[in-house]
N, C-alpha and C. Protein backbone atom coordinates (compact mmCIF):
# COMPACT_ATOMS: atom_id res chain seq x y z
N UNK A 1 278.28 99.69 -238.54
CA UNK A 1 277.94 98.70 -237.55
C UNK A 1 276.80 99.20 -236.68
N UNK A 2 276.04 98.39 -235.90
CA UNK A 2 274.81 99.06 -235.00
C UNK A 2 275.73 99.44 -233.35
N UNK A 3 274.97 100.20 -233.29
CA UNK A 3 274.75 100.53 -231.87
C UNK A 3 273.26 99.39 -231.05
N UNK A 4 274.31 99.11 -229.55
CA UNK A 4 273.15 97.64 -229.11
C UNK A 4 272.94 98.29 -227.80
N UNK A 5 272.09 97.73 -227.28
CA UNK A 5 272.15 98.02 -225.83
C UNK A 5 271.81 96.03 -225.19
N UNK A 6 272.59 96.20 -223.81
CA UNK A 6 272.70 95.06 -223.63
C UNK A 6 271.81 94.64 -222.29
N UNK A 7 270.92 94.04 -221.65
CA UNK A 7 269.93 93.61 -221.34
C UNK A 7 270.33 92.32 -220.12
N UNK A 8 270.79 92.42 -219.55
CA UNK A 8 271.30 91.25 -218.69
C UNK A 8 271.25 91.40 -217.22
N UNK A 9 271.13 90.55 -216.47
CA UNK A 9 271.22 90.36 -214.63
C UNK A 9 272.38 90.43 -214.31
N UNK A 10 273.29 89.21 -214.55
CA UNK A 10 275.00 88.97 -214.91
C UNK A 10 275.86 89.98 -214.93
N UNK A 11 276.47 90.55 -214.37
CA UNK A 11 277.52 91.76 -215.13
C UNK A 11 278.51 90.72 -216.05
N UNK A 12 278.87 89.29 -215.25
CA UNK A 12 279.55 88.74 -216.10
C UNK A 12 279.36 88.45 -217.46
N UNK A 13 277.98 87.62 -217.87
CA UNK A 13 277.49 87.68 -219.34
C UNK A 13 276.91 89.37 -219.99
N UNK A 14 277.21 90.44 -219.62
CA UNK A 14 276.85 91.53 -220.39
C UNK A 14 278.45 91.74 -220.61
N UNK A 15 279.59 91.39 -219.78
CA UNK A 15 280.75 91.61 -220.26
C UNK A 15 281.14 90.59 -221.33
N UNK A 16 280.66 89.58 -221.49
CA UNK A 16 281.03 88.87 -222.36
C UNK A 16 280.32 88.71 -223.39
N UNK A 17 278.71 89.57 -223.20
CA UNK A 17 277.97 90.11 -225.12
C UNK A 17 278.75 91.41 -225.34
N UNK A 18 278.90 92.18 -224.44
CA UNK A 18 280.10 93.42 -224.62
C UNK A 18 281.13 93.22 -225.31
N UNK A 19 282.08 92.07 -224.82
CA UNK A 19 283.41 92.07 -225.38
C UNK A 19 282.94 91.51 -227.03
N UNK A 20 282.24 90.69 -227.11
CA UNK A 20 282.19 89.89 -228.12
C UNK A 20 281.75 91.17 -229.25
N UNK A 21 280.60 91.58 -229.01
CA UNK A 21 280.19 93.01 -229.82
C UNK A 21 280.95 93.92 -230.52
N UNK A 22 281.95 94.29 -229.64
CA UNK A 22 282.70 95.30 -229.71
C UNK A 22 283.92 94.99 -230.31
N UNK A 23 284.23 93.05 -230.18
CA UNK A 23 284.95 92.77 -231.02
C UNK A 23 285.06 92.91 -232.30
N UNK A 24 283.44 93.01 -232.89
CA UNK A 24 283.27 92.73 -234.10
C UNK A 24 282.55 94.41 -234.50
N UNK A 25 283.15 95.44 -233.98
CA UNK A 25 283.01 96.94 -234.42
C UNK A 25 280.97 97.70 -234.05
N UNK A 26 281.02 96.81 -232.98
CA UNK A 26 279.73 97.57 -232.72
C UNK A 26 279.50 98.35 -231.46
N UNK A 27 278.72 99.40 -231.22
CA UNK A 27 278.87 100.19 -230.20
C UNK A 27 278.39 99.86 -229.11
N UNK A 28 278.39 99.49 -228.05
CA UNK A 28 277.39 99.36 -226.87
C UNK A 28 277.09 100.88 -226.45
N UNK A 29 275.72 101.29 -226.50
CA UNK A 29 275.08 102.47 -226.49
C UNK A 29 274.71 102.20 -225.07
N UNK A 30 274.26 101.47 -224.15
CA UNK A 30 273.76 100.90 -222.74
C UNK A 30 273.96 99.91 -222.33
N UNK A 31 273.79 99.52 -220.79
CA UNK A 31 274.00 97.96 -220.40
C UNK A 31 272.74 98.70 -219.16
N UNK A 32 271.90 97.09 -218.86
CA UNK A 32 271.61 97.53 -217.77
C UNK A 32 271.04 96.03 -217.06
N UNK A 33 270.98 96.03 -216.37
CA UNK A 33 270.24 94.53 -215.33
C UNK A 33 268.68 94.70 -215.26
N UNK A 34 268.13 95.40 -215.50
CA UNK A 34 266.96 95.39 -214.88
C UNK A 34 265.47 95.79 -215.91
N UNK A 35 264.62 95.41 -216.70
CA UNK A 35 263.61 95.65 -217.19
C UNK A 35 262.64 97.21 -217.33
N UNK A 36 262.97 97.78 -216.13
CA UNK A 36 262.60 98.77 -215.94
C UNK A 36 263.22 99.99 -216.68
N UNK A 37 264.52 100.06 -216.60
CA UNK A 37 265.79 100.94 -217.16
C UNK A 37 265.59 100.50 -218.53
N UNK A 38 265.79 99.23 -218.74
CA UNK A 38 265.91 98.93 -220.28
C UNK A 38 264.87 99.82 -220.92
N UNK A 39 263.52 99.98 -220.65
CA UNK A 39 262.49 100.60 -221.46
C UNK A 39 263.11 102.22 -221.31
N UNK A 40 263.34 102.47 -220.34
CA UNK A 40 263.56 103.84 -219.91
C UNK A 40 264.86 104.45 -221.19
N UNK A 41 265.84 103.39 -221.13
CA UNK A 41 266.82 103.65 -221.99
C UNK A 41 266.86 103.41 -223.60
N UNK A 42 266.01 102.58 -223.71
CA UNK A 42 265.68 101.84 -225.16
C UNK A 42 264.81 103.43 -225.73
N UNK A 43 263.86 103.74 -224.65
CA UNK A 43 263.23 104.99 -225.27
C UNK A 43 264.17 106.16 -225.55
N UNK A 44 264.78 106.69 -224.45
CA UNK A 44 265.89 107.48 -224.61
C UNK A 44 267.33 107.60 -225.54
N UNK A 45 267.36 106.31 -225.79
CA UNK A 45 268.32 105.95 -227.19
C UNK A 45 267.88 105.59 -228.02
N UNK A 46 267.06 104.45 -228.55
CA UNK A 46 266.28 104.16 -229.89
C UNK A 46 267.57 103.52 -230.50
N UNK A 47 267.91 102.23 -229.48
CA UNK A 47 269.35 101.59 -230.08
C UNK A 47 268.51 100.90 -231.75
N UNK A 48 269.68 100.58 -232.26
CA UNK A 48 269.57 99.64 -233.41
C UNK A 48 269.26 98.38 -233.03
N UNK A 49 269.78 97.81 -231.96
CA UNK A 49 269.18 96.55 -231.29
C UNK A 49 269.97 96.41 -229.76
N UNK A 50 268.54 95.34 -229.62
CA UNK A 50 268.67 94.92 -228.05
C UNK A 50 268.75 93.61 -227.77
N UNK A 51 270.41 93.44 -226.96
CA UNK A 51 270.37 91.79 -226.52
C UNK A 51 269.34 91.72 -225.04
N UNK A 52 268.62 90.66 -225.15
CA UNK A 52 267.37 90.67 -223.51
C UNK A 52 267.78 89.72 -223.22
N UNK A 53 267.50 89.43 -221.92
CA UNK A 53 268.03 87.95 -220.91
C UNK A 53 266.54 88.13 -220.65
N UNK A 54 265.89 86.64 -220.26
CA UNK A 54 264.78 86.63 -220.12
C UNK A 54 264.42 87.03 -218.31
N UNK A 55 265.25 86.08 -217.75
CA UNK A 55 265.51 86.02 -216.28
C UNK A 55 266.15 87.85 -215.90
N UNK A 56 265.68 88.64 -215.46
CA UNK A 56 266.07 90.02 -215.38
C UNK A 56 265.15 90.40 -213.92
N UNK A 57 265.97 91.39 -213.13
CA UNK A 57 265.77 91.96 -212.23
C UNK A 57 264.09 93.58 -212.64
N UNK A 58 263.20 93.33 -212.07
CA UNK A 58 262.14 94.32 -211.44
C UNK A 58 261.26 93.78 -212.97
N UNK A 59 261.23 94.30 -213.70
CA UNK A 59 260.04 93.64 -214.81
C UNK A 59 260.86 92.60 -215.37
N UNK A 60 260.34 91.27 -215.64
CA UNK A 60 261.30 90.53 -216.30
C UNK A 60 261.35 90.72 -218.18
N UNK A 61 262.20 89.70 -218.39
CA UNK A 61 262.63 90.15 -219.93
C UNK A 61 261.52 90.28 -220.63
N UNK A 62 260.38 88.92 -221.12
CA UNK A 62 259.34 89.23 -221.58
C UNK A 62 258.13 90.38 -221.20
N UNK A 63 258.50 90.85 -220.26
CA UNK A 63 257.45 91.74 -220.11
C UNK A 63 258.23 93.11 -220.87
N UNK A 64 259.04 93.11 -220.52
CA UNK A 64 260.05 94.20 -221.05
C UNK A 64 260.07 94.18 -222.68
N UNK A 65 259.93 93.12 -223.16
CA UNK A 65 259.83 92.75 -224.67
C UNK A 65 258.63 93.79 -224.84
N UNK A 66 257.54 93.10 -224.34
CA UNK A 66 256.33 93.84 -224.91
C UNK A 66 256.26 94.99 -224.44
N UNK A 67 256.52 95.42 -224.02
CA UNK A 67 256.81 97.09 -223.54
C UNK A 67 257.48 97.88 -224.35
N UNK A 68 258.54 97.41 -224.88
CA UNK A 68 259.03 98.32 -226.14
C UNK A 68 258.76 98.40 -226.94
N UNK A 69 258.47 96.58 -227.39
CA UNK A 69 257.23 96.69 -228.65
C UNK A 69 256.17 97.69 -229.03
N UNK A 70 255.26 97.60 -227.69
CA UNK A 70 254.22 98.24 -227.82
C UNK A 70 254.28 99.68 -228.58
N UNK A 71 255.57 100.49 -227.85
CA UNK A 71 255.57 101.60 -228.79
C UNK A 71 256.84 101.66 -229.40
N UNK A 72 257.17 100.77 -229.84
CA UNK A 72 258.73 100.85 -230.54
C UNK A 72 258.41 99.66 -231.93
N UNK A 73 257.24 99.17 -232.62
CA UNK A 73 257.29 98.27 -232.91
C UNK A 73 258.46 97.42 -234.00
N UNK A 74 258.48 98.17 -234.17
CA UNK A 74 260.11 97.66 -235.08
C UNK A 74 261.32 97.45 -234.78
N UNK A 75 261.14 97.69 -232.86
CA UNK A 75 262.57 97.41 -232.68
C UNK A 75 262.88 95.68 -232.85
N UNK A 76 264.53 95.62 -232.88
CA UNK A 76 264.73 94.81 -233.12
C UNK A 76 265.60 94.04 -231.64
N UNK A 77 265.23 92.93 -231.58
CA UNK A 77 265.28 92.63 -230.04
C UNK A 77 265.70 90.89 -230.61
N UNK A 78 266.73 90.55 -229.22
CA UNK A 78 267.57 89.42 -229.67
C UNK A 78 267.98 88.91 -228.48
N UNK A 79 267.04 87.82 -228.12
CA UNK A 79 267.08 87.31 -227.13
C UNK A 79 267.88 86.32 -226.49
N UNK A 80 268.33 86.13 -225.49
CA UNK A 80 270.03 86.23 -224.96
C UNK A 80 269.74 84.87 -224.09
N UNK A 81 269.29 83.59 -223.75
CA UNK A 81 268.74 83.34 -222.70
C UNK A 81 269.06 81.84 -222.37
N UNK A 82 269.14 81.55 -221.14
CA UNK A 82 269.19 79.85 -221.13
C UNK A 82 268.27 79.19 -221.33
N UNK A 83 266.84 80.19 -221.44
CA UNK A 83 265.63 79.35 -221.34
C UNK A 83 265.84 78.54 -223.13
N UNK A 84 265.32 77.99 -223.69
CA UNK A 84 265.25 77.35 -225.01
C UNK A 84 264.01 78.55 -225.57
N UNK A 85 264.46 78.50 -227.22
CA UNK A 85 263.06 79.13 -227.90
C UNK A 85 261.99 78.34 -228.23
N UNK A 86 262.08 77.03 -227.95
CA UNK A 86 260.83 76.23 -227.82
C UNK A 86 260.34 76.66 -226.86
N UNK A 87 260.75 76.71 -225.26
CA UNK A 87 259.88 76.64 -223.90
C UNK A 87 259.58 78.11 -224.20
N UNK A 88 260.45 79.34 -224.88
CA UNK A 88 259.60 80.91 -224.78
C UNK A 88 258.77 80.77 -225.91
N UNK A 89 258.37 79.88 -226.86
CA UNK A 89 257.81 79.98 -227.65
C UNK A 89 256.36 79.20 -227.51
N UNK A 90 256.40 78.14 -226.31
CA UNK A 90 255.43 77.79 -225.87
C UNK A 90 254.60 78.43 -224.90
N UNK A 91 255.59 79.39 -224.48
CA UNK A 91 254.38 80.50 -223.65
C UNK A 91 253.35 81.24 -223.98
N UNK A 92 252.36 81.54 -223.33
CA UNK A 92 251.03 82.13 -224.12
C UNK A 92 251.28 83.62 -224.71
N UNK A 93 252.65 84.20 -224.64
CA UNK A 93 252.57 85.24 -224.85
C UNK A 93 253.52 85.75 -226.18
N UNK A 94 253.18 86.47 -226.82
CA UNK A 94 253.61 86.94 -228.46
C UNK A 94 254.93 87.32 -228.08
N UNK A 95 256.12 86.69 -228.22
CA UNK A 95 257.47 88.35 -228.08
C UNK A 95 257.96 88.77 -229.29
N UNK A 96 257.09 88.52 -230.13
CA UNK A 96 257.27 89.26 -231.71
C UNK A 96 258.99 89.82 -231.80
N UNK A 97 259.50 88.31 -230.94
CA UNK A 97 261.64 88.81 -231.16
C UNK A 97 261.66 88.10 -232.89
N UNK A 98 263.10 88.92 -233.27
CA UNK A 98 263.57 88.71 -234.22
C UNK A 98 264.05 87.22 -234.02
N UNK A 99 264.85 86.91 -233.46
CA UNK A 99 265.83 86.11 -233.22
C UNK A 99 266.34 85.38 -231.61
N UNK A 100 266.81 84.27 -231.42
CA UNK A 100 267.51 83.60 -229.95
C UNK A 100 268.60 83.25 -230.08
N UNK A 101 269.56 83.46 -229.05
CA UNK A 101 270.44 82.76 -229.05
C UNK A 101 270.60 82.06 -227.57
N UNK A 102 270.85 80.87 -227.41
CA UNK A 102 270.88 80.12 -226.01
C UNK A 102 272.12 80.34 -225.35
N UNK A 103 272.05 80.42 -224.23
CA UNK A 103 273.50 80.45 -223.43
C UNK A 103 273.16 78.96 -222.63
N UNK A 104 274.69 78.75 -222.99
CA UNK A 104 275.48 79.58 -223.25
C UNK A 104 276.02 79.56 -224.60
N UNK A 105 276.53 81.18 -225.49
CA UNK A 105 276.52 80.25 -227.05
C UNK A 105 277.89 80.62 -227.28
N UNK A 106 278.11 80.26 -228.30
CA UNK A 106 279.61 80.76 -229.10
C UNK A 106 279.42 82.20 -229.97
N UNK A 107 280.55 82.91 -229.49
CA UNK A 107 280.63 83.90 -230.21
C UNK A 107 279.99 84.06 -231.32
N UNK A 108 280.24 83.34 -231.98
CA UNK A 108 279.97 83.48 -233.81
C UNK A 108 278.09 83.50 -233.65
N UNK A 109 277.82 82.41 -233.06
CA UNK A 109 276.32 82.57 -232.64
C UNK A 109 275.67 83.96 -232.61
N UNK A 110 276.27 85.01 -231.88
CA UNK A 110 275.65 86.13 -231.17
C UNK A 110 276.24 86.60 -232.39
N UNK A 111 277.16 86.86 -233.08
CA UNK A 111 277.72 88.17 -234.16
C UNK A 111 276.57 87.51 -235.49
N UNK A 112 276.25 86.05 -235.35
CA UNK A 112 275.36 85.94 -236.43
C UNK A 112 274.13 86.77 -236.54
N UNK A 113 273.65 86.37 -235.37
CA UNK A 113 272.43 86.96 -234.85
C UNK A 113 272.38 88.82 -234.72
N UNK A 114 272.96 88.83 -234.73
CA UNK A 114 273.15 90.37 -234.82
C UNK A 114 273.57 90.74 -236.63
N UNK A 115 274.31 90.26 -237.16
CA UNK A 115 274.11 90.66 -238.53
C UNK A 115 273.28 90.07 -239.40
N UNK A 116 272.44 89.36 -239.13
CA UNK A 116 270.89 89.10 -239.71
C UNK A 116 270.13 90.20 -239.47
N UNK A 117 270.37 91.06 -238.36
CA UNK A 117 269.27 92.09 -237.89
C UNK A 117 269.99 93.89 -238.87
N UNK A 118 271.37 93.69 -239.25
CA UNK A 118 271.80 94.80 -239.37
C UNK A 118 271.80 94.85 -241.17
C-alpha cells in the first residue's frame, strides 16, 4: 500500500482522508495545514502521494503544487478540494495533478483515486 501525506486546513477533513486511508491499509507518513510544511515535508519524506486542499494556510495549495513539482516532478499529487476541476482547470496555471476529488466525496471516491496512482 502507499505511504500519503495529507494536505489540509480542516483538522476535521484530514481526519476523515486519514480515517478513510488507513481504512483501506495505507500509511499516513504526514498531515499538515499549511503549504509551507507540506514542501518542507514532501521533501523530507518523498511520500508516494499527496492529498492537497486547494484553500490552505501561508502558500496556498496551487502554489504548493508547483513547488514540489518543480523539483519532485513525478510526484504524484491528488487534489482534495471544494473548488470543481473545471474552475482549477480554468485557471491560467499548469498543476500537472494526477487526479480530483471534490468535497465533499464518498469514500470509495478518494480510495479510487488513490489506487489509480498506486
Amino acid at each position: 500500500m502507499a505511504n500519503i501525506m495529507i494536505v489540509d486546513d480542516s483538522k476535521f477533513m484530514r481526519s476523515i482522508i486519514k480515517e478513510t486511508l488507513i481504512e483501506n491499509n495505507h500509511t499516513i507518513v504526514a498531515e499538515t495545514d499549511n503549504g509551507v510544511d507540506a514542501i518542507t515535508l514532501y521533501n523530507d519524506l518523498h511520500p508516494d502521494i499527496v492529498t492537497m486542499d486547494i484553500t490552505i494556510h501561508g502558500k496556498d495549495g496551487i502554489q504548493t503544487i508547483e513547488d514540489i513539482k518543480k523539483d519532485n516532478p513525478d510526484a504524484k499529487i491528488i487534489v482534495v478540494s471544494a473548488l470543481s476541476k473545471k474552475t482549477l482547470q480554468n485557471s491560467s496555471r499548469d498543476l500537472s495533478v494526477t487526479t480530483y476529488v471534490t468535497k465533499p466525496f464518498k469514500k470509495e471516491d478518494l480510495q479510487n483515486a488513490v489506487n489509480s496512482l498506486i
